[in-house]
N, C-alpha and C. Protein backbone atom coordinates (compact mmCIF):
# COMPACT_ATOMS: atom_id res chain seq x y z
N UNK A 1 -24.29 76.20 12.89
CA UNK A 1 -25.28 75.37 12.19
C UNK A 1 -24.73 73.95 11.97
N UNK A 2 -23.22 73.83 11.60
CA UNK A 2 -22.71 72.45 11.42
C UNK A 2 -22.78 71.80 12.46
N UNK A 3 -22.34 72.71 13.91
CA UNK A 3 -22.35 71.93 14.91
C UNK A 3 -23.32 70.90 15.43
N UNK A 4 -24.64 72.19 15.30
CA UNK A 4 -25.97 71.82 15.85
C UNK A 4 -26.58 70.20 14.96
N UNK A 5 -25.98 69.97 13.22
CA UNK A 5 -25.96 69.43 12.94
C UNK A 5 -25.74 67.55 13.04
N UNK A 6 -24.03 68.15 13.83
CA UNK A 6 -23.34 66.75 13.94
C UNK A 6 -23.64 66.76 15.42
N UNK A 7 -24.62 67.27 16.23
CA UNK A 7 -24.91 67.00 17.42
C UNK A 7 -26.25 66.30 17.32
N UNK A 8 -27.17 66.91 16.60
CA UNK A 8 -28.64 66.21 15.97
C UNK A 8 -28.36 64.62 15.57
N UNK A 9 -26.92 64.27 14.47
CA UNK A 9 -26.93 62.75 14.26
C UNK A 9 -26.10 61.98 15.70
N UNK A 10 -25.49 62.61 16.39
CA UNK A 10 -25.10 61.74 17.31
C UNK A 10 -25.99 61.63 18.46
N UNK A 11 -26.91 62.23 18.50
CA UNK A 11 -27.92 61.65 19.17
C UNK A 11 -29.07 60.55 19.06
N UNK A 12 -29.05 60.68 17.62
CA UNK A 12 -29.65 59.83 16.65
C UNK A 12 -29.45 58.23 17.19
N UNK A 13 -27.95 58.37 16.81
CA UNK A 13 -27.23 57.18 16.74
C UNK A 13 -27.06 56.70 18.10
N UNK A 14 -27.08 57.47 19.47
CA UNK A 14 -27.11 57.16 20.51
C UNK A 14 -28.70 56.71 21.18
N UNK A 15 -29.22 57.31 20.44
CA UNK A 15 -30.82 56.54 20.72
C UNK A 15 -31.06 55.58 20.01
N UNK A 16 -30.56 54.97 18.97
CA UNK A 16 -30.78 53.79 18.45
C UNK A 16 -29.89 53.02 18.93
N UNK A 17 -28.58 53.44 19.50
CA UNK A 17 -28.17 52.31 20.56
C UNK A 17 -28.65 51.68 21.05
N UNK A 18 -29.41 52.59 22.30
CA UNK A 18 -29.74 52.26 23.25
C UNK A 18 -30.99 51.72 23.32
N UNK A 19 -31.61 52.12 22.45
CA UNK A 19 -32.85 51.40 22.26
C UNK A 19 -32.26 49.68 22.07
N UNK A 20 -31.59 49.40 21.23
CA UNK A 20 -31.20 48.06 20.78
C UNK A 20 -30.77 47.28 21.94
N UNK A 21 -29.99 47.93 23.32
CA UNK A 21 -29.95 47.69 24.39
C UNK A 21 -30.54 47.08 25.23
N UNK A 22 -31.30 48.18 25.53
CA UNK A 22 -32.92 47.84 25.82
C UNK A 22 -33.60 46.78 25.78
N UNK A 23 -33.43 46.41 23.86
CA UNK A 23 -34.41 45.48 23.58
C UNK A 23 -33.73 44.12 23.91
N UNK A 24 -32.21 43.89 23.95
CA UNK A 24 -31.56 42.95 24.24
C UNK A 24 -32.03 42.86 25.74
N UNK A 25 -32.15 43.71 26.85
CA UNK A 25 -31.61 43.36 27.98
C UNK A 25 -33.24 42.83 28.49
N UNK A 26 -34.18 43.32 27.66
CA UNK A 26 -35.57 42.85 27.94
C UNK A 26 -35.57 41.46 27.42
N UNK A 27 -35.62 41.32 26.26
CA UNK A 27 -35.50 39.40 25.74
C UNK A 27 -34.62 38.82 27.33
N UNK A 28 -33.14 38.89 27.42
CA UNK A 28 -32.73 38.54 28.36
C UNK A 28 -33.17 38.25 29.62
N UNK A 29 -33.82 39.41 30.30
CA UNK A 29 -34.75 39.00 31.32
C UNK A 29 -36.02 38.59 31.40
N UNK A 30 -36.83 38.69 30.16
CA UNK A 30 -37.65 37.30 29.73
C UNK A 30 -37.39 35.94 29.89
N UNK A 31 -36.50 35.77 29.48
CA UNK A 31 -35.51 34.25 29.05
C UNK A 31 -35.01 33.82 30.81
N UNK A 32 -34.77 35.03 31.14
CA UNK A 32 -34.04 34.54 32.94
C UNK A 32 -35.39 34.17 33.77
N UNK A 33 -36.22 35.18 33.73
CA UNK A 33 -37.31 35.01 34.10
C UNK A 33 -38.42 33.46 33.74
N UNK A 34 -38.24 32.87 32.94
CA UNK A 34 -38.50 31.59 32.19
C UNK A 34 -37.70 30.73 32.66
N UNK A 35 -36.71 30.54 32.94
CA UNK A 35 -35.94 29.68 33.42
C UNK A 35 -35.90 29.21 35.03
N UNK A 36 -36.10 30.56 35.69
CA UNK A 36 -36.46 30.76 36.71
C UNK A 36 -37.74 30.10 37.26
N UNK A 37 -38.60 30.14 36.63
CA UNK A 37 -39.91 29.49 36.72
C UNK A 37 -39.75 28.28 36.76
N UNK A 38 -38.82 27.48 35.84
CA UNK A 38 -38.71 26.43 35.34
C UNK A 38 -38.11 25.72 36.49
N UNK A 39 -36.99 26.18 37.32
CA UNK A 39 -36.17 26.00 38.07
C UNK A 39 -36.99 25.70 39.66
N UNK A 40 -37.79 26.76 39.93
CA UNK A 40 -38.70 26.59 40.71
C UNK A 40 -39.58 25.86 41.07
N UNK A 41 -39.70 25.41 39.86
CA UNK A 41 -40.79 23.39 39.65
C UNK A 41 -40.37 22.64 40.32
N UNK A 42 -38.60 22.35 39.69
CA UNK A 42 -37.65 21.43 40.20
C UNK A 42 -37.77 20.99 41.37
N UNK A 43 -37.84 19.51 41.61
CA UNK A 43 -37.45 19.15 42.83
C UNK A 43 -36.09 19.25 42.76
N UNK A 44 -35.49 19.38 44.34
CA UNK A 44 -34.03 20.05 44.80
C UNK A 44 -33.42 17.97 44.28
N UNK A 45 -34.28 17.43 44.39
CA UNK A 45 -33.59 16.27 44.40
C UNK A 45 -33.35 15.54 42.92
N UNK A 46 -33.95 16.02 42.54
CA UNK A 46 -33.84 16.35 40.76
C UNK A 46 -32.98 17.09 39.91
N UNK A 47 -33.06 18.14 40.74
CA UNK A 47 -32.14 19.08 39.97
C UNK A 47 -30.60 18.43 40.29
N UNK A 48 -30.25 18.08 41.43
CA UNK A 48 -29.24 17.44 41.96
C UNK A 48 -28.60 16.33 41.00
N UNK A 49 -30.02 15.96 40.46
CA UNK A 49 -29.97 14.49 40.12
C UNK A 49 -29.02 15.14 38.34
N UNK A 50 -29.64 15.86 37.94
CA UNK A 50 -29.56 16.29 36.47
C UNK A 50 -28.27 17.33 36.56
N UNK A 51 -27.90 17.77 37.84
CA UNK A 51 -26.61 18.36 38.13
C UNK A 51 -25.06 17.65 37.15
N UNK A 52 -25.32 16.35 38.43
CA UNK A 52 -24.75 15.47 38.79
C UNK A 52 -24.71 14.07 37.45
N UNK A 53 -25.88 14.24 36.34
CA UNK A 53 -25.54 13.69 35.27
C UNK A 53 -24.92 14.18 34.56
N UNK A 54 -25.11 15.77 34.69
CA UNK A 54 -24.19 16.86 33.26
C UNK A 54 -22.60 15.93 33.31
N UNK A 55 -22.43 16.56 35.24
CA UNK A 55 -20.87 16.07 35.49
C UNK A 55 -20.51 14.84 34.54
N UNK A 56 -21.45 13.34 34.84
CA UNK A 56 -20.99 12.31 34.37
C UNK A 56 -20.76 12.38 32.79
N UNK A 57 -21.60 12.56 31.82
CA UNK A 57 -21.42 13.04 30.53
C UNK A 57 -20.07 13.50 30.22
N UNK A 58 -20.25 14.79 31.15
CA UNK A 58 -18.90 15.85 30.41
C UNK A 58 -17.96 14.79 30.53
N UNK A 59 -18.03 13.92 31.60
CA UNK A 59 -16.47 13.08 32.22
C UNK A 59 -16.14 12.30 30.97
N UNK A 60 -17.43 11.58 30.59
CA UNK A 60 -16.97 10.68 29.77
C UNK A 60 -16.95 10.89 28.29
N UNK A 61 -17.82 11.78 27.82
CA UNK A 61 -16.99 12.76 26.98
C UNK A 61 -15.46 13.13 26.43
N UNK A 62 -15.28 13.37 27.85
CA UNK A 62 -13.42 13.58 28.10
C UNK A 62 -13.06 12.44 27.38
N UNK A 63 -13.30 11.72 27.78
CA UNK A 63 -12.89 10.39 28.06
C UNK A 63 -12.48 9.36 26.91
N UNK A 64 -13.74 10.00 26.13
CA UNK A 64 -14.03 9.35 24.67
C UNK A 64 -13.15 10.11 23.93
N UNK A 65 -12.60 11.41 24.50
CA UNK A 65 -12.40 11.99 23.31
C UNK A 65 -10.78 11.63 23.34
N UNK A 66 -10.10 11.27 24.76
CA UNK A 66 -9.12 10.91 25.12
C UNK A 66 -8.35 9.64 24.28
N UNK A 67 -9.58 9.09 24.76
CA UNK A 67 -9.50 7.11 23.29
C UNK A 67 -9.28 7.34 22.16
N UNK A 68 -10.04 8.49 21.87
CA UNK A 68 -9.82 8.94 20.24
C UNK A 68 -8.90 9.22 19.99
N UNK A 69 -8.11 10.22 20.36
CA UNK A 69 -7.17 11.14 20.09
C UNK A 69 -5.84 9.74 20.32
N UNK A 70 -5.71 8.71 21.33
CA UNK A 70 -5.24 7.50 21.62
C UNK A 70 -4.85 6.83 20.24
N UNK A 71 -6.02 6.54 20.14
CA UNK A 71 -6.22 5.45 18.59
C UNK A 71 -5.79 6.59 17.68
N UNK A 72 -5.96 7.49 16.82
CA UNK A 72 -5.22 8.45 16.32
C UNK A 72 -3.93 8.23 16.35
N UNK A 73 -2.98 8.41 16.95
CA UNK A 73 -2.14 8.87 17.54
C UNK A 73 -1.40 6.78 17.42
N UNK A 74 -2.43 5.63 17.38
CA UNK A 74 -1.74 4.58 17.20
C UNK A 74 -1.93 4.39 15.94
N UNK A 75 -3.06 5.14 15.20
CA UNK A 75 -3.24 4.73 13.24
C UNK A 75 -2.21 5.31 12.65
N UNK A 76 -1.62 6.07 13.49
CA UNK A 76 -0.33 7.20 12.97
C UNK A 76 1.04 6.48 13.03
N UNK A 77 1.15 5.79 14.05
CA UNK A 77 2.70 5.23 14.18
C UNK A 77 1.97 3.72 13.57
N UNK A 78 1.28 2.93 13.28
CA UNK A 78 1.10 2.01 12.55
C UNK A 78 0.96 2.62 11.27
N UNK A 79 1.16 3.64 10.38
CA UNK A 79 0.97 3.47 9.18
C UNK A 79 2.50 4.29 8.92
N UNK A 80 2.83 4.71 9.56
CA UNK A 80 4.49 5.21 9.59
C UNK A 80 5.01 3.73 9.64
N UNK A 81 5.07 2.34 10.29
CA UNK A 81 5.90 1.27 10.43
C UNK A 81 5.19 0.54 9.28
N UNK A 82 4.07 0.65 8.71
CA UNK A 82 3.76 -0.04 7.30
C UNK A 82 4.56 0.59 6.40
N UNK A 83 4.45 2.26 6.08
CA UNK A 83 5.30 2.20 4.57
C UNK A 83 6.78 1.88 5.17
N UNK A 84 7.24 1.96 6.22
CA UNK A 84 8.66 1.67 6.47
C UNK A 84 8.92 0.11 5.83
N UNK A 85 8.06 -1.15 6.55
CA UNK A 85 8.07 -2.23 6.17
C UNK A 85 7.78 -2.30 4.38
N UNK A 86 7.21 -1.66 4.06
CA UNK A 86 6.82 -2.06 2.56
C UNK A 86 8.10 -1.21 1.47
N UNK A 87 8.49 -0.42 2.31
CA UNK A 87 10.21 -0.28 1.58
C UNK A 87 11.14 -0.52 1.41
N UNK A 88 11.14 -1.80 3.14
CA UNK A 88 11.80 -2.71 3.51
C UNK A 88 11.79 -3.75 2.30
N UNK A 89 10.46 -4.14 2.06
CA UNK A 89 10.18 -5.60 1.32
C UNK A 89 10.22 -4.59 -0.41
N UNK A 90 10.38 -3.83 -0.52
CA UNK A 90 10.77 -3.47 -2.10
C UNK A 90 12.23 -3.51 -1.91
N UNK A 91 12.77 -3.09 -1.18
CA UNK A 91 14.41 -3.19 -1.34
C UNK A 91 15.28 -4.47 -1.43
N UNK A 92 13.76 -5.61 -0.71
CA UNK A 92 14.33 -7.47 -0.71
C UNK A 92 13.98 -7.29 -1.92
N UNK A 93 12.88 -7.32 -2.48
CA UNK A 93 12.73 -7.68 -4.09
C UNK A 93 13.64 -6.95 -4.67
N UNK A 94 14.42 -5.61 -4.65
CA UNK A 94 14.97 -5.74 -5.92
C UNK A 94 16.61 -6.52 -5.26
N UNK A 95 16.98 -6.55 -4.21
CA UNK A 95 18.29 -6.81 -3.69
C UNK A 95 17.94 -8.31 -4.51
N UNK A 96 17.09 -9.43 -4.07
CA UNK A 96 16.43 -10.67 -4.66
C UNK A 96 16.47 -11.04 -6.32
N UNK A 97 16.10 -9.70 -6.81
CA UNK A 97 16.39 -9.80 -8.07
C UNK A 97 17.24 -9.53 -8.82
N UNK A 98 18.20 -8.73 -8.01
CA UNK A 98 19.75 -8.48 -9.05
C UNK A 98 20.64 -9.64 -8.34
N UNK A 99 20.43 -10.72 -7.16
CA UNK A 99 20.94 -11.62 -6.59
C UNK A 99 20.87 -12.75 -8.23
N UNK A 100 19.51 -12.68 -8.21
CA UNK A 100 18.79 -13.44 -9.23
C UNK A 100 19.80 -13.59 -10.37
N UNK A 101 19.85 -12.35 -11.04
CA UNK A 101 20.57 -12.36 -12.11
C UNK A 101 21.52 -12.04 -12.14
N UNK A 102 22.31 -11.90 -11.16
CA UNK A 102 24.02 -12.15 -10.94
C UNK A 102 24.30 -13.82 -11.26
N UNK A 103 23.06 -14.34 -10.49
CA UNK A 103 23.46 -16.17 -10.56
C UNK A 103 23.66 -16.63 -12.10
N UNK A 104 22.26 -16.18 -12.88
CA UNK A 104 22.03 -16.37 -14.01
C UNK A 104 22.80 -16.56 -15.11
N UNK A 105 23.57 -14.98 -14.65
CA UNK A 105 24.65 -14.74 -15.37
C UNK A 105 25.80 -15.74 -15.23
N UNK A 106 26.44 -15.75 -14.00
CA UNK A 106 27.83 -16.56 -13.70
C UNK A 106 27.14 -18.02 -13.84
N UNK A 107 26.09 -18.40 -13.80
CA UNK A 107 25.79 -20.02 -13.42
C UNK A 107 25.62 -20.33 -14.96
N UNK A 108 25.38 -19.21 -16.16
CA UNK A 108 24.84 -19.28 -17.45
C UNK A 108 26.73 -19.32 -18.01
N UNK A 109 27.44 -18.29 -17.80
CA UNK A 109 28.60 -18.48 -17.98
C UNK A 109 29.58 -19.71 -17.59
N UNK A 110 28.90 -19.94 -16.74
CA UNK A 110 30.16 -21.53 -16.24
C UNK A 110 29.80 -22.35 -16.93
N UNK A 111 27.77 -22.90 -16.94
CA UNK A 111 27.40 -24.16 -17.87
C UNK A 111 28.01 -23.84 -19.24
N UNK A 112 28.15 -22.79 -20.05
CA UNK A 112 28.90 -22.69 -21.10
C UNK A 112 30.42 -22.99 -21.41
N UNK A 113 30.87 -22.72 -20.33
CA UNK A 113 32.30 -22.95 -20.62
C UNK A 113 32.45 -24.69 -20.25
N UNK A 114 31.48 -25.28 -19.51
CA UNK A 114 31.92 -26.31 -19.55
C UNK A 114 31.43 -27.49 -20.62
N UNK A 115 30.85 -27.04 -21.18
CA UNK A 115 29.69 -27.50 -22.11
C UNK A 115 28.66 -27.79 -21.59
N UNK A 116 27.98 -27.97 -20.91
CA UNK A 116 26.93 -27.93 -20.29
C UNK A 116 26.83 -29.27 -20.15
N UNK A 117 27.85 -30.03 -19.02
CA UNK A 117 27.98 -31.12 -19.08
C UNK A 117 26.88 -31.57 -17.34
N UNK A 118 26.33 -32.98 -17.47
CA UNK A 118 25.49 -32.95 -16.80
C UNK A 118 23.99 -32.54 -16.91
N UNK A 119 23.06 -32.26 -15.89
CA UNK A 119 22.05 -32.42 -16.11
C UNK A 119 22.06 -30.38 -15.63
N UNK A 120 21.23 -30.04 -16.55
CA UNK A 120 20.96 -28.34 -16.02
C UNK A 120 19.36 -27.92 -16.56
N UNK A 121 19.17 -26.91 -15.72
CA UNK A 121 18.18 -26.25 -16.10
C UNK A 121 17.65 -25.35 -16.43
N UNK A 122 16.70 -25.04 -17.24
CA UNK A 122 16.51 -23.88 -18.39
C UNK A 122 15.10 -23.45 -18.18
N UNK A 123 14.87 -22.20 -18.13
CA UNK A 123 13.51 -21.75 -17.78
C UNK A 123 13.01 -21.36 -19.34
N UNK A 124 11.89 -22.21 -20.04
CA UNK A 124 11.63 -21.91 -21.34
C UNK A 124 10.39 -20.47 -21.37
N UNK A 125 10.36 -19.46 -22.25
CA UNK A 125 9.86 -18.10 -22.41
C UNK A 125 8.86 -18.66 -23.72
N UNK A 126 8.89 -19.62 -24.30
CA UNK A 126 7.78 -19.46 -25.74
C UNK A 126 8.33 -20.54 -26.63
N UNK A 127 7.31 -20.65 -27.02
CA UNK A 127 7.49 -22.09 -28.32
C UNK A 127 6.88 -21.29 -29.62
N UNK A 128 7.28 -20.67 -30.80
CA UNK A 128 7.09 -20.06 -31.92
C UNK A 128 7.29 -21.06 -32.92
N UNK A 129 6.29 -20.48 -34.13
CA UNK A 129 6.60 -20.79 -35.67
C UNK A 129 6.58 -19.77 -36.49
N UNK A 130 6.34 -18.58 -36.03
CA UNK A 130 6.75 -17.72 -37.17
C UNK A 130 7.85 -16.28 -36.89
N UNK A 131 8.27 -17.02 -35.32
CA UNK A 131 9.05 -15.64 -34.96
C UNK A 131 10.42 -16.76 -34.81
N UNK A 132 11.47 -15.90 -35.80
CA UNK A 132 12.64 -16.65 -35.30
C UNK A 132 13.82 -15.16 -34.80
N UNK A 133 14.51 -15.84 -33.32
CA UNK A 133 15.15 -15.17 -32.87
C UNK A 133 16.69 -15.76 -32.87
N UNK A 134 16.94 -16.54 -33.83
CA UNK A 134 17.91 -16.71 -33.67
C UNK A 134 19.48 -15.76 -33.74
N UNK A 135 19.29 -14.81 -34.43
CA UNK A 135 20.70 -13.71 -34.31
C UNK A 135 20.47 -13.27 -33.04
N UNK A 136 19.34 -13.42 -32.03
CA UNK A 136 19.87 -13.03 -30.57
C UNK A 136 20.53 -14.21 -29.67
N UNK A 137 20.40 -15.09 -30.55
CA UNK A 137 21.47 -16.40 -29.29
C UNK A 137 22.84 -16.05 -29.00
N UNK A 138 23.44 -15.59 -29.43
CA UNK A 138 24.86 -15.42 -29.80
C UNK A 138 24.92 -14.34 -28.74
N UNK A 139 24.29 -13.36 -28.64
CA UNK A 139 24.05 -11.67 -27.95
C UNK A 139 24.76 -12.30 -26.63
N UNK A 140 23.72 -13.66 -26.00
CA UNK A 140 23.59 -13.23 -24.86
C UNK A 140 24.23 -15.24 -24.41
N UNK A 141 24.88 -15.09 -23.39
CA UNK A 141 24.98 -16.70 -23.06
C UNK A 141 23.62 -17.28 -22.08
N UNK A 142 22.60 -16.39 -21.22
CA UNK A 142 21.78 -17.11 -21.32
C UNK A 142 20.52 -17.59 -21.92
N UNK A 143 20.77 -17.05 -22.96
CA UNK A 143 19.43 -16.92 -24.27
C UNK A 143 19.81 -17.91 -24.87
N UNK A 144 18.85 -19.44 -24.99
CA UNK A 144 19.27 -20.39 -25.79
C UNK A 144 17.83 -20.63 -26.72
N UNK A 145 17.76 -21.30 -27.13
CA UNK A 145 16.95 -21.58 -28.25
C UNK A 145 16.89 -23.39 -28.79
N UNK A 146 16.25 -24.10 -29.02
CA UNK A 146 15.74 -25.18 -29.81
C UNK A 146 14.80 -24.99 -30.90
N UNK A 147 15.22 -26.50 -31.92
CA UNK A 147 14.21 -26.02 -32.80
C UNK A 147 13.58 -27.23 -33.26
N UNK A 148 12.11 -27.75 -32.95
CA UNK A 148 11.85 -29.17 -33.34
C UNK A 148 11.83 -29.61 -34.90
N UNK A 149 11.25 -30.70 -35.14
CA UNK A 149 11.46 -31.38 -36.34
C UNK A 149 10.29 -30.51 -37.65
N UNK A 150 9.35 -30.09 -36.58
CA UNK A 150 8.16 -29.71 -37.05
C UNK A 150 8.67 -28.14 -37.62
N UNK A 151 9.57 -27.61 -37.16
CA UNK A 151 10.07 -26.11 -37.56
C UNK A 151 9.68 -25.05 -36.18
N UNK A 152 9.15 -25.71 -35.23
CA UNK A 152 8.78 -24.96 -33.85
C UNK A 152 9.83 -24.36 -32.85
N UNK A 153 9.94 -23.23 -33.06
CA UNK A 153 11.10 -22.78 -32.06
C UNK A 153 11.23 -22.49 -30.92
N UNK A 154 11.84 -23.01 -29.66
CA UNK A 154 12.06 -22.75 -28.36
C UNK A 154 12.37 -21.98 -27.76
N UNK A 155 12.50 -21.09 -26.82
CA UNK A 155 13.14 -20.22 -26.96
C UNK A 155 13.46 -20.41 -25.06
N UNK A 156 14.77 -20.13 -24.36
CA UNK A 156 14.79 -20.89 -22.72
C UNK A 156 16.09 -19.12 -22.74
N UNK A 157 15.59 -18.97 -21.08
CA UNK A 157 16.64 -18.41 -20.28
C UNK A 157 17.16 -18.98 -19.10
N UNK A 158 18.75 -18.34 -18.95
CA UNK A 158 19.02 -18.98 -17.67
C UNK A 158 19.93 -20.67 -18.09
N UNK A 159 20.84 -20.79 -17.16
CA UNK A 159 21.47 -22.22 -16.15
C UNK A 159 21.78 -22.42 -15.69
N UNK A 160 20.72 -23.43 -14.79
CA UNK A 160 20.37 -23.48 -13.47
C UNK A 160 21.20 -25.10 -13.19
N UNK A 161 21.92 -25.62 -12.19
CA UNK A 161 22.32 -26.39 -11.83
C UNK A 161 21.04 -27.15 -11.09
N UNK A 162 20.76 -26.01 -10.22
CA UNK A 162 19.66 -26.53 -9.45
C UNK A 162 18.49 -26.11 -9.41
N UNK A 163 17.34 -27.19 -9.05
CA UNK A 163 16.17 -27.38 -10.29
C UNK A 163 14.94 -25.88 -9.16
N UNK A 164 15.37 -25.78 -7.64
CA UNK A 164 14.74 -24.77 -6.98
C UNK A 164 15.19 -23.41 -7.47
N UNK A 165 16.95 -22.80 -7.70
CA UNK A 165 17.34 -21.92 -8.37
C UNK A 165 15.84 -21.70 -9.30
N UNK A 166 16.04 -22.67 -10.91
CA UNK A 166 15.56 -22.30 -11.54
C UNK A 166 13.83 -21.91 -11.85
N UNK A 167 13.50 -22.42 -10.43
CA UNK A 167 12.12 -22.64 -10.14
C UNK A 167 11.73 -21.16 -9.58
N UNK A 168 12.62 -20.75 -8.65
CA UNK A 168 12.76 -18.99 -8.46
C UNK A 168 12.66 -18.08 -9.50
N UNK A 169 13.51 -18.69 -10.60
CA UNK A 169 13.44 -17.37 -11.51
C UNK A 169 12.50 -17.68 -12.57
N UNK A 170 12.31 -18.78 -12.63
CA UNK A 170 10.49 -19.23 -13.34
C UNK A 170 9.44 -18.08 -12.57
N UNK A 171 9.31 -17.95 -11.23
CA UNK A 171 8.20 -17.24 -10.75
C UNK A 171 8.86 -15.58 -10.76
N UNK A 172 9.77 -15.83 -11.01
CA UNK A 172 9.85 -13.71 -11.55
C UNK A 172 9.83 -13.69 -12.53
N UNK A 173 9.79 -14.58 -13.31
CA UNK A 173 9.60 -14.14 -15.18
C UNK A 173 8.10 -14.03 -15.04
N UNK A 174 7.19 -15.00 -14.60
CA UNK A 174 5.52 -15.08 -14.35
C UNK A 174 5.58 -13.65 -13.37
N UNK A 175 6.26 -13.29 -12.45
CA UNK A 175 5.19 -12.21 -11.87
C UNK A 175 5.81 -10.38 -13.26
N UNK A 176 6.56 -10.95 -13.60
CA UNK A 176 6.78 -9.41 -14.78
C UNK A 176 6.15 -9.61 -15.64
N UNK A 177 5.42 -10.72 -15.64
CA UNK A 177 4.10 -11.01 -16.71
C UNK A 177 4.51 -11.74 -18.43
N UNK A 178 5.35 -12.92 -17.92
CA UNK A 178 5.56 -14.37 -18.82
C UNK A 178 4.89 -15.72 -18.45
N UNK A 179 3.96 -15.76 -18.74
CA UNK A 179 3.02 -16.22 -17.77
C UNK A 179 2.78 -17.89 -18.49
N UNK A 180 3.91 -17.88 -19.44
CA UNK A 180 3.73 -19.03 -20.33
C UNK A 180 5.35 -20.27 -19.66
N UNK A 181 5.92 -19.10 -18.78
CA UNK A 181 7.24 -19.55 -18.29
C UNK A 181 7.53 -21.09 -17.93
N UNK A 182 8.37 -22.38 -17.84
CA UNK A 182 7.97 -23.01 -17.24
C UNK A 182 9.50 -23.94 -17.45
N UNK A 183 9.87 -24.90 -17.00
CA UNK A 183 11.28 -25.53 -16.23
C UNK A 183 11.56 -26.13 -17.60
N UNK A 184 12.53 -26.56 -18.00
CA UNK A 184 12.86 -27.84 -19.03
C UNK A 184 14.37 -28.42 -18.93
N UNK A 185 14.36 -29.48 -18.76
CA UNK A 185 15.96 -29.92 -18.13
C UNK A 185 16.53 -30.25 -19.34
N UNK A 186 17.98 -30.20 -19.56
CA UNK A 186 18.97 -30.84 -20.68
C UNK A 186 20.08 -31.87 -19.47
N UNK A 187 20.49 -32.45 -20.43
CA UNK A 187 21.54 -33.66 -19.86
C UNK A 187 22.03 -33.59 -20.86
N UNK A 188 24.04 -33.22 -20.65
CA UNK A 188 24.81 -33.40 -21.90
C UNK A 188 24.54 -32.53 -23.31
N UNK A 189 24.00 -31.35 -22.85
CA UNK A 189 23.04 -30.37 -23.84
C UNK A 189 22.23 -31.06 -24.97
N UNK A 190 21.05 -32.11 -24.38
CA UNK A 190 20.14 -32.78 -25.00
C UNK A 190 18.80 -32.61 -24.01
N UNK A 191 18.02 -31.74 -24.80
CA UNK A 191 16.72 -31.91 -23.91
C UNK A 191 16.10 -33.45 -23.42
N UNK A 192 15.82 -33.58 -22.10
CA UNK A 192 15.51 -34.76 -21.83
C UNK A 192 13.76 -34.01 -20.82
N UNK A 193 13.31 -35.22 -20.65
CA UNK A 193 12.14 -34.94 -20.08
C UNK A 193 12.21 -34.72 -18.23
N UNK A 194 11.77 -33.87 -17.75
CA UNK A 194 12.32 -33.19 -16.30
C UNK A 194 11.49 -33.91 -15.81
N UNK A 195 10.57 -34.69 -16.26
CA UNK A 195 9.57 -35.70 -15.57
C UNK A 195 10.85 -36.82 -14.43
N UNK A 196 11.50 -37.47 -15.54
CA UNK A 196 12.46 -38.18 -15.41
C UNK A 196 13.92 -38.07 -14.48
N UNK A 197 13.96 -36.59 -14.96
CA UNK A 197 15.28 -36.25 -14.63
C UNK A 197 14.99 -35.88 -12.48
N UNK A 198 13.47 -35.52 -12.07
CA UNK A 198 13.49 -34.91 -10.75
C UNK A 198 13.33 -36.50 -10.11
N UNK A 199 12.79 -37.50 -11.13
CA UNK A 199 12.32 -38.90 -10.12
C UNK A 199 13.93 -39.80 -10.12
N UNK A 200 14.63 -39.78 -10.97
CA UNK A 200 16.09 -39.85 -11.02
C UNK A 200 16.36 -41.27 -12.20
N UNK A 201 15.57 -41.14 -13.04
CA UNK A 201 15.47 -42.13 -13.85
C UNK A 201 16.93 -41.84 -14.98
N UNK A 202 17.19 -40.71 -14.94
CA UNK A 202 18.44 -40.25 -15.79
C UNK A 202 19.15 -39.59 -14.94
């Protein structure tokens, strides 16, 4: 009885195969049969014609896809030699900026020891009246300070012999965002006017 059973569903299942078969292989030769018709319209010199365009397509297809994969393949090694270059030019800026303030230092240390004889230059950071920094002058030799008649306090880094030096480190104090930065010359450690001092009147 079990047998007769599991022989009853596998027949089942083998007729609904095949039926599904069937129904595939009929659509199919519908569809061939349709095409066939279609084909039969064709002039031979047409079909030739529409052959012979597939070819051109597919070619250039290729072709396009060849350029692509090209250009790819050049956005790739151009953006590999950009961050290379832009690590390049961070390593000048900071090599540039500890150059910077190596000078600062020894060029701030020499105008001191000699008294700051001659004409030098001082990159001024702020003109105050209610901030006084004077216990940091002493800290540092290039941290100097003035103070006008009015009670207005100066406040300068840096000495610079030379007036481009100090014109360099004017534009890295402005790009770290001192944006008030700007040159002021002494002669004989007496502020004099740099108007004067670049046309050579002193």
């Amino acid at each position: 009885m079990k047998f007769r059973l599991q022989l009853a569903l596998l027949l089942m299942v083998l007729s609904v195969t095949i039926a599904s078969a069937q129904k595939k292989s009929k659509d199919e030769k519908a569809l061939e049969k349709e095409w066939k018709k279609k084909m039969s319209a064709l002039d031979p010199m047409e079909y030739k014609r529409l052959v012979e365009e597939n070819a051109t397509v597919r070619a250039e297809m290729s072709e396009i896809n060849s350029k692509v994969s090209g250009f790819q393949n050049e956005i790739n090694a151009k953006n590999t030699e950009l961050g290379q270059l832009k690590g390049q030019v961070e390593d000048l800026k900071k090599k540039t900026a500890d150059e910077v303030a190596s000078n600062v230092t020894s060029t701030g240390s020499a105008a001191k020891k000699a008294g700051a004889k001659g004409v030098v230059y001082k990159v001024q950071i702020g003109s105050f009246r209610n901030r006084d920094l004077a216990k940091y002058l002493d800290n540092n030799p290039n941290f100097g300070g003035d103070v006008d008649a009015d009670g207005t306090k100066k406040y300068t880094l840096g000495y610079f012999g030379d007036y481009w030096e100090a014109d360099t480190f004017k534009k890295y104090l402005r790009e770290m965002g001192v944006k008030d930065a700007w040159i002021v010359a002494y002669k004989n450690g007496q502020r004099v006017d740099i108007k004067d001092v670049l046309e050579g009147a002193i």
